[in-house]
Structure formats: structure tokens, C-alpha cells
PDB file of N, CA and C in Angstrom:
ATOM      1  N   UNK A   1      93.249 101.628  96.543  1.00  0.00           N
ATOM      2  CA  UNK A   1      92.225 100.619  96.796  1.00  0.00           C
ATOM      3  C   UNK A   1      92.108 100.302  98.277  1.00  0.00           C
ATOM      4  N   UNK A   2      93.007 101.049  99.278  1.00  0.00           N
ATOM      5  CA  UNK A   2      93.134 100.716 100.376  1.00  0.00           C
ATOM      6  C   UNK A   2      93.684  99.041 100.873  1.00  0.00           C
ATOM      7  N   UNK A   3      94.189  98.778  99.757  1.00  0.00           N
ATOM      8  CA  UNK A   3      94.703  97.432  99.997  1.00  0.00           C
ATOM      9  C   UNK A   3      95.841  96.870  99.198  1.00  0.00           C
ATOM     10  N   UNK A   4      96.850  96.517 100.769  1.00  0.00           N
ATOM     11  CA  UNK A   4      98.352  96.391 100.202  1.00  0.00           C
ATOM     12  C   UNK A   4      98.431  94.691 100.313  1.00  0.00           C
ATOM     13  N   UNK A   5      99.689  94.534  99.281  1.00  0.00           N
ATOM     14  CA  UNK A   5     100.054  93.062  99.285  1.00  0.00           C
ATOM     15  C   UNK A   5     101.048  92.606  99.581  1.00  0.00           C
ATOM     16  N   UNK A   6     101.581  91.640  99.691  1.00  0.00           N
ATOM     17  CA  UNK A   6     103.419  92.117 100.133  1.00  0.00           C
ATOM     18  C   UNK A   6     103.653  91.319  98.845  1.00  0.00           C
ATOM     19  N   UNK A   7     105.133  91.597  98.519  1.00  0.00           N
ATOM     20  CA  UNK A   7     105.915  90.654  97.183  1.00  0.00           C
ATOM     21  C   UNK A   7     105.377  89.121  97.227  1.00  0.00           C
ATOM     22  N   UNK A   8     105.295  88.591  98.085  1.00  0.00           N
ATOM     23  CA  UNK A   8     105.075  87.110  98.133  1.00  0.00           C
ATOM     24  C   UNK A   8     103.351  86.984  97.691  1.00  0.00           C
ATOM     25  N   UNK A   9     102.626  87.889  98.021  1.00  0.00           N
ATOM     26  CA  UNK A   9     101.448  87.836  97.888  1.00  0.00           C
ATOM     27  C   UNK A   9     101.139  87.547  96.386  1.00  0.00           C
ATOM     28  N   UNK A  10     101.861  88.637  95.648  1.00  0.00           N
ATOM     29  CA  UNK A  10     101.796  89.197  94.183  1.00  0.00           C
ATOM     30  C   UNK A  10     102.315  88.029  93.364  1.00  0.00           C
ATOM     31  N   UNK A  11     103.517  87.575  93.544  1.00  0.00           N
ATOM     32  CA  UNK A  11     103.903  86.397  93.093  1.00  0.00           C
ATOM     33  C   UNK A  11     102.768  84.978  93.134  1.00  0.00           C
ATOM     34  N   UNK A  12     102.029  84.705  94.098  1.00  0.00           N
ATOM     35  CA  UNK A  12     101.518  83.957  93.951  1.00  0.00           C
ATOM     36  C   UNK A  12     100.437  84.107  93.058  1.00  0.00           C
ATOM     37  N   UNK A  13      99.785  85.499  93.258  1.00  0.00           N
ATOM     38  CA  UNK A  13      99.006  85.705  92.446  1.00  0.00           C
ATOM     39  C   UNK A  13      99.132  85.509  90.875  1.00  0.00           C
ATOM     40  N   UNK A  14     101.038  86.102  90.619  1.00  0.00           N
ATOM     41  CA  UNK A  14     101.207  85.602  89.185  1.00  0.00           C
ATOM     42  C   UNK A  14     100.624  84.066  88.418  1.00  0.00           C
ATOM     43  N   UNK A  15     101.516  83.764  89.640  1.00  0.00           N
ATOM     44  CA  UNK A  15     101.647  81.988  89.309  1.00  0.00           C
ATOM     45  C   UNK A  15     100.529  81.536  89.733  1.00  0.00           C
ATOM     46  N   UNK A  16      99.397  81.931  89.911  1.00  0.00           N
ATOM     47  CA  UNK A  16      97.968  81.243  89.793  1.00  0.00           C
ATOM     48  C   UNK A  16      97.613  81.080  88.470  1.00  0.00           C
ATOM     49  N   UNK A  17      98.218  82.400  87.628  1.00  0.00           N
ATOM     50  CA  UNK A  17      97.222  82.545  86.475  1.00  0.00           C
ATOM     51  C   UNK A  17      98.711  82.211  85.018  1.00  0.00           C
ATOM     52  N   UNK A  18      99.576  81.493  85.910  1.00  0.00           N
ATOM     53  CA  UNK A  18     100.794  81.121  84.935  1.00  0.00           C
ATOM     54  C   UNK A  18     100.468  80.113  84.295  1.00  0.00           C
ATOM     55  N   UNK A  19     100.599  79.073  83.231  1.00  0.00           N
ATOM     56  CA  UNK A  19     101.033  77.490  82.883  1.00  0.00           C
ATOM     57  C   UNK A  19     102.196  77.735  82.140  1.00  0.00           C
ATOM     58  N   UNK A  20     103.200  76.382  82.593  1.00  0.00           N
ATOM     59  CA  UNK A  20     102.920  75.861  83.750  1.00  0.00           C
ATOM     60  C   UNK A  20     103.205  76.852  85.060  1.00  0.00           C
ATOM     61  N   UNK A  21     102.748  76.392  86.279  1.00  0.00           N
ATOM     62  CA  UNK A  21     103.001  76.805  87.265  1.00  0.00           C
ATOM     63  C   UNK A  21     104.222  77.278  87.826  1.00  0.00           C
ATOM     64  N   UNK A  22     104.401  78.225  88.438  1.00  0.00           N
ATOM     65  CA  UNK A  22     106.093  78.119  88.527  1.00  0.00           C
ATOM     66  C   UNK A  22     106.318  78.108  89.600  1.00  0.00           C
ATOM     67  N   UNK A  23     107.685  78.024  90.485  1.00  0.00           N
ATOM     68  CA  UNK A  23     108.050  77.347  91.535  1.00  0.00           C
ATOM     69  C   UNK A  23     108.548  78.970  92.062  1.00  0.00           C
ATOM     70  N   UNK A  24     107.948  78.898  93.798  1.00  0.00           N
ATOM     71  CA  UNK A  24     108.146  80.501  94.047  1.00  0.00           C
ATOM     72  C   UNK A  24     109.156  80.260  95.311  1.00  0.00           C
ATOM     73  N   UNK A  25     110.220  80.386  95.067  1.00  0.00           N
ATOM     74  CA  UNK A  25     111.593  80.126  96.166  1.00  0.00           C
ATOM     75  C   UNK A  25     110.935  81.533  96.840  1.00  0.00           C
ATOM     76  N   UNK A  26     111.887  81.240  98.647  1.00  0.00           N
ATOM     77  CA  UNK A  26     111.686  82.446  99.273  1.00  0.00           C
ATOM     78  C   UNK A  26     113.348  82.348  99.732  1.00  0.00           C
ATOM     79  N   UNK A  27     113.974  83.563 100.440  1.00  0.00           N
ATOM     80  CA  UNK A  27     114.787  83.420 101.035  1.00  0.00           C
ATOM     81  C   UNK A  27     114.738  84.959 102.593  1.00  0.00           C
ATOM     82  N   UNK A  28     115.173  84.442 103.370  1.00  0.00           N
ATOM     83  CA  UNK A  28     115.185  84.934 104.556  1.00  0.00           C
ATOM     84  C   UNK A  28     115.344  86.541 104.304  1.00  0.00           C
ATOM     85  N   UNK A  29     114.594  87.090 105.067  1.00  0.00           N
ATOM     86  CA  UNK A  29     114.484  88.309 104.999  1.00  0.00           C
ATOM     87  C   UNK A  29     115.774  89.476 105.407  1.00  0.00           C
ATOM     88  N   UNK A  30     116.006  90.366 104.370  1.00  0.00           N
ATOM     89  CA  UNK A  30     117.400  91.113 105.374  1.00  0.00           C
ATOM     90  C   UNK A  30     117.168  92.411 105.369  1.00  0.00           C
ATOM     91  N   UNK A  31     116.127  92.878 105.089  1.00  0.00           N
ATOM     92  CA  UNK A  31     115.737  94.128 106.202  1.00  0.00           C
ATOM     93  C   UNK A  31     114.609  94.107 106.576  1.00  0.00           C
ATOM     94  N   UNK A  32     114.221  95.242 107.674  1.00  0.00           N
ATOM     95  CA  UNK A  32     112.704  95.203 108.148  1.00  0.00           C
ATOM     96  C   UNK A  32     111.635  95.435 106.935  1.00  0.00           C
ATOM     97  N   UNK A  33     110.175  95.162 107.670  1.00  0.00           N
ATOM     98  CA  UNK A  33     109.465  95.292 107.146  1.00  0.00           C
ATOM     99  C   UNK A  33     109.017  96.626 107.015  1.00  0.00           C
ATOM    100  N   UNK A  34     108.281  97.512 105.809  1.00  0.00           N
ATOM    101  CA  UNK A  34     107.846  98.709 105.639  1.00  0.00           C
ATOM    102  C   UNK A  34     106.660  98.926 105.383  1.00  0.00           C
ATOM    103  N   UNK A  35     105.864  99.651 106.137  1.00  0.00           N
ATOM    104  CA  UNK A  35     104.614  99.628 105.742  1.00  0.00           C
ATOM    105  C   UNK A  35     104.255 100.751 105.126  1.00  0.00           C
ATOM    106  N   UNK A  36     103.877 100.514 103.594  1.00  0.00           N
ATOM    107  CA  UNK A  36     103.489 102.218 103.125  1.00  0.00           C
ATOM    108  C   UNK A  36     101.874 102.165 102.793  1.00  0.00           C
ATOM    109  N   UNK A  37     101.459 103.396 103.613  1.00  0.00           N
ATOM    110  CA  UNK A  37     100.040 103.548 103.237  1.00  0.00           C
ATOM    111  C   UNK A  37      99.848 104.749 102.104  1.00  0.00           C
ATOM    112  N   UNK A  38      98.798 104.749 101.024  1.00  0.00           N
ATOM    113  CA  UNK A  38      98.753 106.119 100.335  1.00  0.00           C
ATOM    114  C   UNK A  38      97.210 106.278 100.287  1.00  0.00           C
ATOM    115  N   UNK A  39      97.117 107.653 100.707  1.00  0.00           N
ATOM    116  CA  UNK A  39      95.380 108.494 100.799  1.00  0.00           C
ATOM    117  C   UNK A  39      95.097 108.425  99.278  1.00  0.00           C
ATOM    118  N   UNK A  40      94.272 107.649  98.930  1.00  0.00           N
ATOM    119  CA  UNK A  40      93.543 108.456  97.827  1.00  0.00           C
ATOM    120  C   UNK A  40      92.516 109.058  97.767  1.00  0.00           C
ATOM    121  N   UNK A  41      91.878 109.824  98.680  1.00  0.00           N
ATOM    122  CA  UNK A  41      91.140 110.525  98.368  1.00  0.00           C
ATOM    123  C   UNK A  41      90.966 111.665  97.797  1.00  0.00           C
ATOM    124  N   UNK A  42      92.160 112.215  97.565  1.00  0.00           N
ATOM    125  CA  UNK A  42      92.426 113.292  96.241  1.00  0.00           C
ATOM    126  C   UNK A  42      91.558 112.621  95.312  1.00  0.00           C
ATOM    127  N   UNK A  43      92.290 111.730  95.212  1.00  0.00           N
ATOM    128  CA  UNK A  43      92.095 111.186  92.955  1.00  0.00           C
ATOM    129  C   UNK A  43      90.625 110.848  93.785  1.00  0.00           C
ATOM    130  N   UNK A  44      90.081 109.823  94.046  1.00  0.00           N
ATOM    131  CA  UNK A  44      88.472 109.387  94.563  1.00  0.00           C
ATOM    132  C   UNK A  44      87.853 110.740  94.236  1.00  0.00           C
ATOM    133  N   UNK A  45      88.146 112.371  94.599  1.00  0.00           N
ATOM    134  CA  UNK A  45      87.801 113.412  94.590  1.00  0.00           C
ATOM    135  C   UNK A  45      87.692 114.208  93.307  1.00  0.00           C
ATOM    136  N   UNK A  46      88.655 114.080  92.397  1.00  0.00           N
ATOM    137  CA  UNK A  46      89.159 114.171  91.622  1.00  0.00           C
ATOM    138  C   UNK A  46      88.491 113.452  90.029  1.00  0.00           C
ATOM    139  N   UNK A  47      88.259 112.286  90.574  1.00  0.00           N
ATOM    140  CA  UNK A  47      87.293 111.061  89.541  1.00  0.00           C
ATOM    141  C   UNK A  47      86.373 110.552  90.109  1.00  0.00           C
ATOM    142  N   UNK A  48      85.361 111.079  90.198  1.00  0.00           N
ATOM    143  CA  UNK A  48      84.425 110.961  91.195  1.00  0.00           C
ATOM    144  C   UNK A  48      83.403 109.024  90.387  1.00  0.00           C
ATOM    145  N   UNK A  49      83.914 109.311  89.257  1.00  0.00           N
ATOM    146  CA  UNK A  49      83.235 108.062  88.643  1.00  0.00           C
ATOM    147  C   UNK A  49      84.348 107.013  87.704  1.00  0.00           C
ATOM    148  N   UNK A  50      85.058 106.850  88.480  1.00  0.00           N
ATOM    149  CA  UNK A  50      86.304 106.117  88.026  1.00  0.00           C
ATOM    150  C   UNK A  50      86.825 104.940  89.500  1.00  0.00           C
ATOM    151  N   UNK A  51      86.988 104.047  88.471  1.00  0.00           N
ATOM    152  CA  UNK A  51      87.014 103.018  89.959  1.00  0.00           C
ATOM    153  C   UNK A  51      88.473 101.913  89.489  1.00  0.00           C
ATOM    154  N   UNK A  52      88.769 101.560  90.238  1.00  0.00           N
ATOM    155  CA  UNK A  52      90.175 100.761  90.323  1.00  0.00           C
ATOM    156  C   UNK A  52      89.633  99.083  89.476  1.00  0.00           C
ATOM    157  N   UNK A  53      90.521  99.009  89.256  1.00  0.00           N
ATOM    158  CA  UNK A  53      90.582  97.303  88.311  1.00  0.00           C
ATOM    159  C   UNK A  53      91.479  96.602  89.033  1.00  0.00           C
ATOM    160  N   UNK A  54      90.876  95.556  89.788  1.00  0.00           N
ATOM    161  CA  UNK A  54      91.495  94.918  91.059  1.00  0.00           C
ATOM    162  C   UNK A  54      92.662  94.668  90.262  1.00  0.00           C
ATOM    163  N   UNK A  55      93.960  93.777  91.368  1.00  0.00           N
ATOM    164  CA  UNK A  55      94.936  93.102  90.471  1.00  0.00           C
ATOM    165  C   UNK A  55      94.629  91.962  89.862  1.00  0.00           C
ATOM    166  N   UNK A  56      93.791  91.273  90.622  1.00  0.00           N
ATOM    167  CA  UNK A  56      93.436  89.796  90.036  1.00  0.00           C
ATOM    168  C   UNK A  56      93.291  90.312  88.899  1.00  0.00           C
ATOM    169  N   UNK A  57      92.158  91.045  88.729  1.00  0.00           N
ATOM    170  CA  UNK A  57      91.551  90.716  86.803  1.00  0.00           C
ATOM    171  C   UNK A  57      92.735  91.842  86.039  1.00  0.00           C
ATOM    172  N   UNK A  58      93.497  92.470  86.493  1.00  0.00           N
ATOM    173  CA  UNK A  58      94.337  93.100  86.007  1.00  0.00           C
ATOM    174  C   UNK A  58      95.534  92.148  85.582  1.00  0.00           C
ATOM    175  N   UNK A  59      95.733  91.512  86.357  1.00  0.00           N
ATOM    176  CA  UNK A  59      96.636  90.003  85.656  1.00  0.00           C
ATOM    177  C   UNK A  59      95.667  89.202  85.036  1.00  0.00           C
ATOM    178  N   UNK A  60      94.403  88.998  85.434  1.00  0.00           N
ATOM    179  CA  UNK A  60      93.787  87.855  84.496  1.00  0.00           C
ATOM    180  C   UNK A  60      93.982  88.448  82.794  1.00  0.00           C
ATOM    181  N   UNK A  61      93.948  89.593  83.050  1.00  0.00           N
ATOM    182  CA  UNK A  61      93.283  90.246  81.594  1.00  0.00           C
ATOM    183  C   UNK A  61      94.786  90.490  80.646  1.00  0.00           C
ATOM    184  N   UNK A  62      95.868  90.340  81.400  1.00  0.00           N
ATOM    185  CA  UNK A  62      97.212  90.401  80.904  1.00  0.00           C
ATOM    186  C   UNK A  62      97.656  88.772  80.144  1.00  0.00           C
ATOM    187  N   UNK A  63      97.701  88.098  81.300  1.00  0.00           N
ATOM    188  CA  UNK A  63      97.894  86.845  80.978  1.00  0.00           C
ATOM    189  C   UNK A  63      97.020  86.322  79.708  1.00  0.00           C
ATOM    190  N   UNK A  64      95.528  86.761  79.599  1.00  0.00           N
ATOM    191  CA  UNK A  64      94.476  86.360  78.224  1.00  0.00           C
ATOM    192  C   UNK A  64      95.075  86.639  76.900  1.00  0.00           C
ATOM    193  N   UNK A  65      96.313  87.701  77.470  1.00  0.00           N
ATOM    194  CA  UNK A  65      96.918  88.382  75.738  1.00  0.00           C
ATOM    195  C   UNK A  65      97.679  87.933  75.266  1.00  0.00           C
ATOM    196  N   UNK A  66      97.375  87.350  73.637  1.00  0.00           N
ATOM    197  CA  UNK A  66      98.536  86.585  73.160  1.00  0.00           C
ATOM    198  C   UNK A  66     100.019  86.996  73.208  1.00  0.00           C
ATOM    199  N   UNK A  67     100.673  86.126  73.121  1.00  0.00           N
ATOM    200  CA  UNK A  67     102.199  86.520  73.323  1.00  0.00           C
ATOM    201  C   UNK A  67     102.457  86.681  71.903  1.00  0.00           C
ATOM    202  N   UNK A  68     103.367  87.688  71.462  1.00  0.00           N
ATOM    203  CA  UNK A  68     103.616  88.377  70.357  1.00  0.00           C
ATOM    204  C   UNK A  68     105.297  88.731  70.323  1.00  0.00           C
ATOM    205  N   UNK A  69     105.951  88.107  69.154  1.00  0.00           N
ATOM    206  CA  UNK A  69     106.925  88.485  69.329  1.00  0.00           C
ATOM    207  C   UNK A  69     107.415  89.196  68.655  1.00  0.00           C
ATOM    208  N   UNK A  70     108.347  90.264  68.633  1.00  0.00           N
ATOM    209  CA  UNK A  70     108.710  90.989  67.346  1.00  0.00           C
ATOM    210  C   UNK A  70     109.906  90.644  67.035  1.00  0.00           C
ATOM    211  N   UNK A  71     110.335  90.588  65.738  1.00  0.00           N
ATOM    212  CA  UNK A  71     112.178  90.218  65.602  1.00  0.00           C
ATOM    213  C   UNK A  71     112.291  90.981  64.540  1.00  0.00           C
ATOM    214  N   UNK A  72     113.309  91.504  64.069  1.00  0.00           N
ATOM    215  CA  UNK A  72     114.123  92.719  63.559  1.00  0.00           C
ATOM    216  C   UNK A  72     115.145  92.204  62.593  1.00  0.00           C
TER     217      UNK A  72
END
């Protein structure tokens, strides 16, 4: 999608679409930062009519699903 998030990003994003809300501790960083980029223009090439499902609605659409439990 050409677009990265870092862990803290993603987390918040969880807990937007959590109830209740949950509490997102951080703690000091102990290694560097890494930046990974990946080409997709293979697959873009590849699926010429296929398109990405942001994360937002990719968690919205997770979170909409009832919780189901199985027990044994």
C-alpha cells in the first residue's frame, strides 16, 4: 500500500475500534529503529484489478464479528 505504521500506530488503531477502551503503556525503546520498505509492483502487475483493504476497515470489519466461543 506504500504505507508503513509503526507498533504504536497499530495499537491505537486497535483501541479505537475496542470497548472498552484499553490503556496503551509504552516503554523506552532498546533497539534502533528499522525501516522496511517492500515494492509491490510485482503483485500490482500480477493483479492488475485487485486492490488492498486498508487496515482501518480491515479491523473495523474484524471487530463487527461476533465473538464465538468454542468449548470441548
Amino acid at each position: 500500500t506504500g504505507r508503513s505504521l509503526s507498533f504504536a500506530e497499530v495499537a491505537r488503531l486497535v483501541a479505537d475500534q475496542s470497548e472498552p477502551k484499553p490503556r496503551i503503556e509504552s516503554v523506552s525503546r532498546q533497539m534502533p529503529i528499522t525501516h522496511r520498505r517492500f515494492d509491490t509492483t510485482v503483485l500490482a502487475r500480477a493483479f492488475p484489478d485487485w486492490s488492498c483493504t486498508t487496515l482501518e476497515e480491515g479491523l473495523a470489519r474484524i471487530m463487527r464479528q461476533p465473538i464465538v466461543a468454542k468449548c470441548r
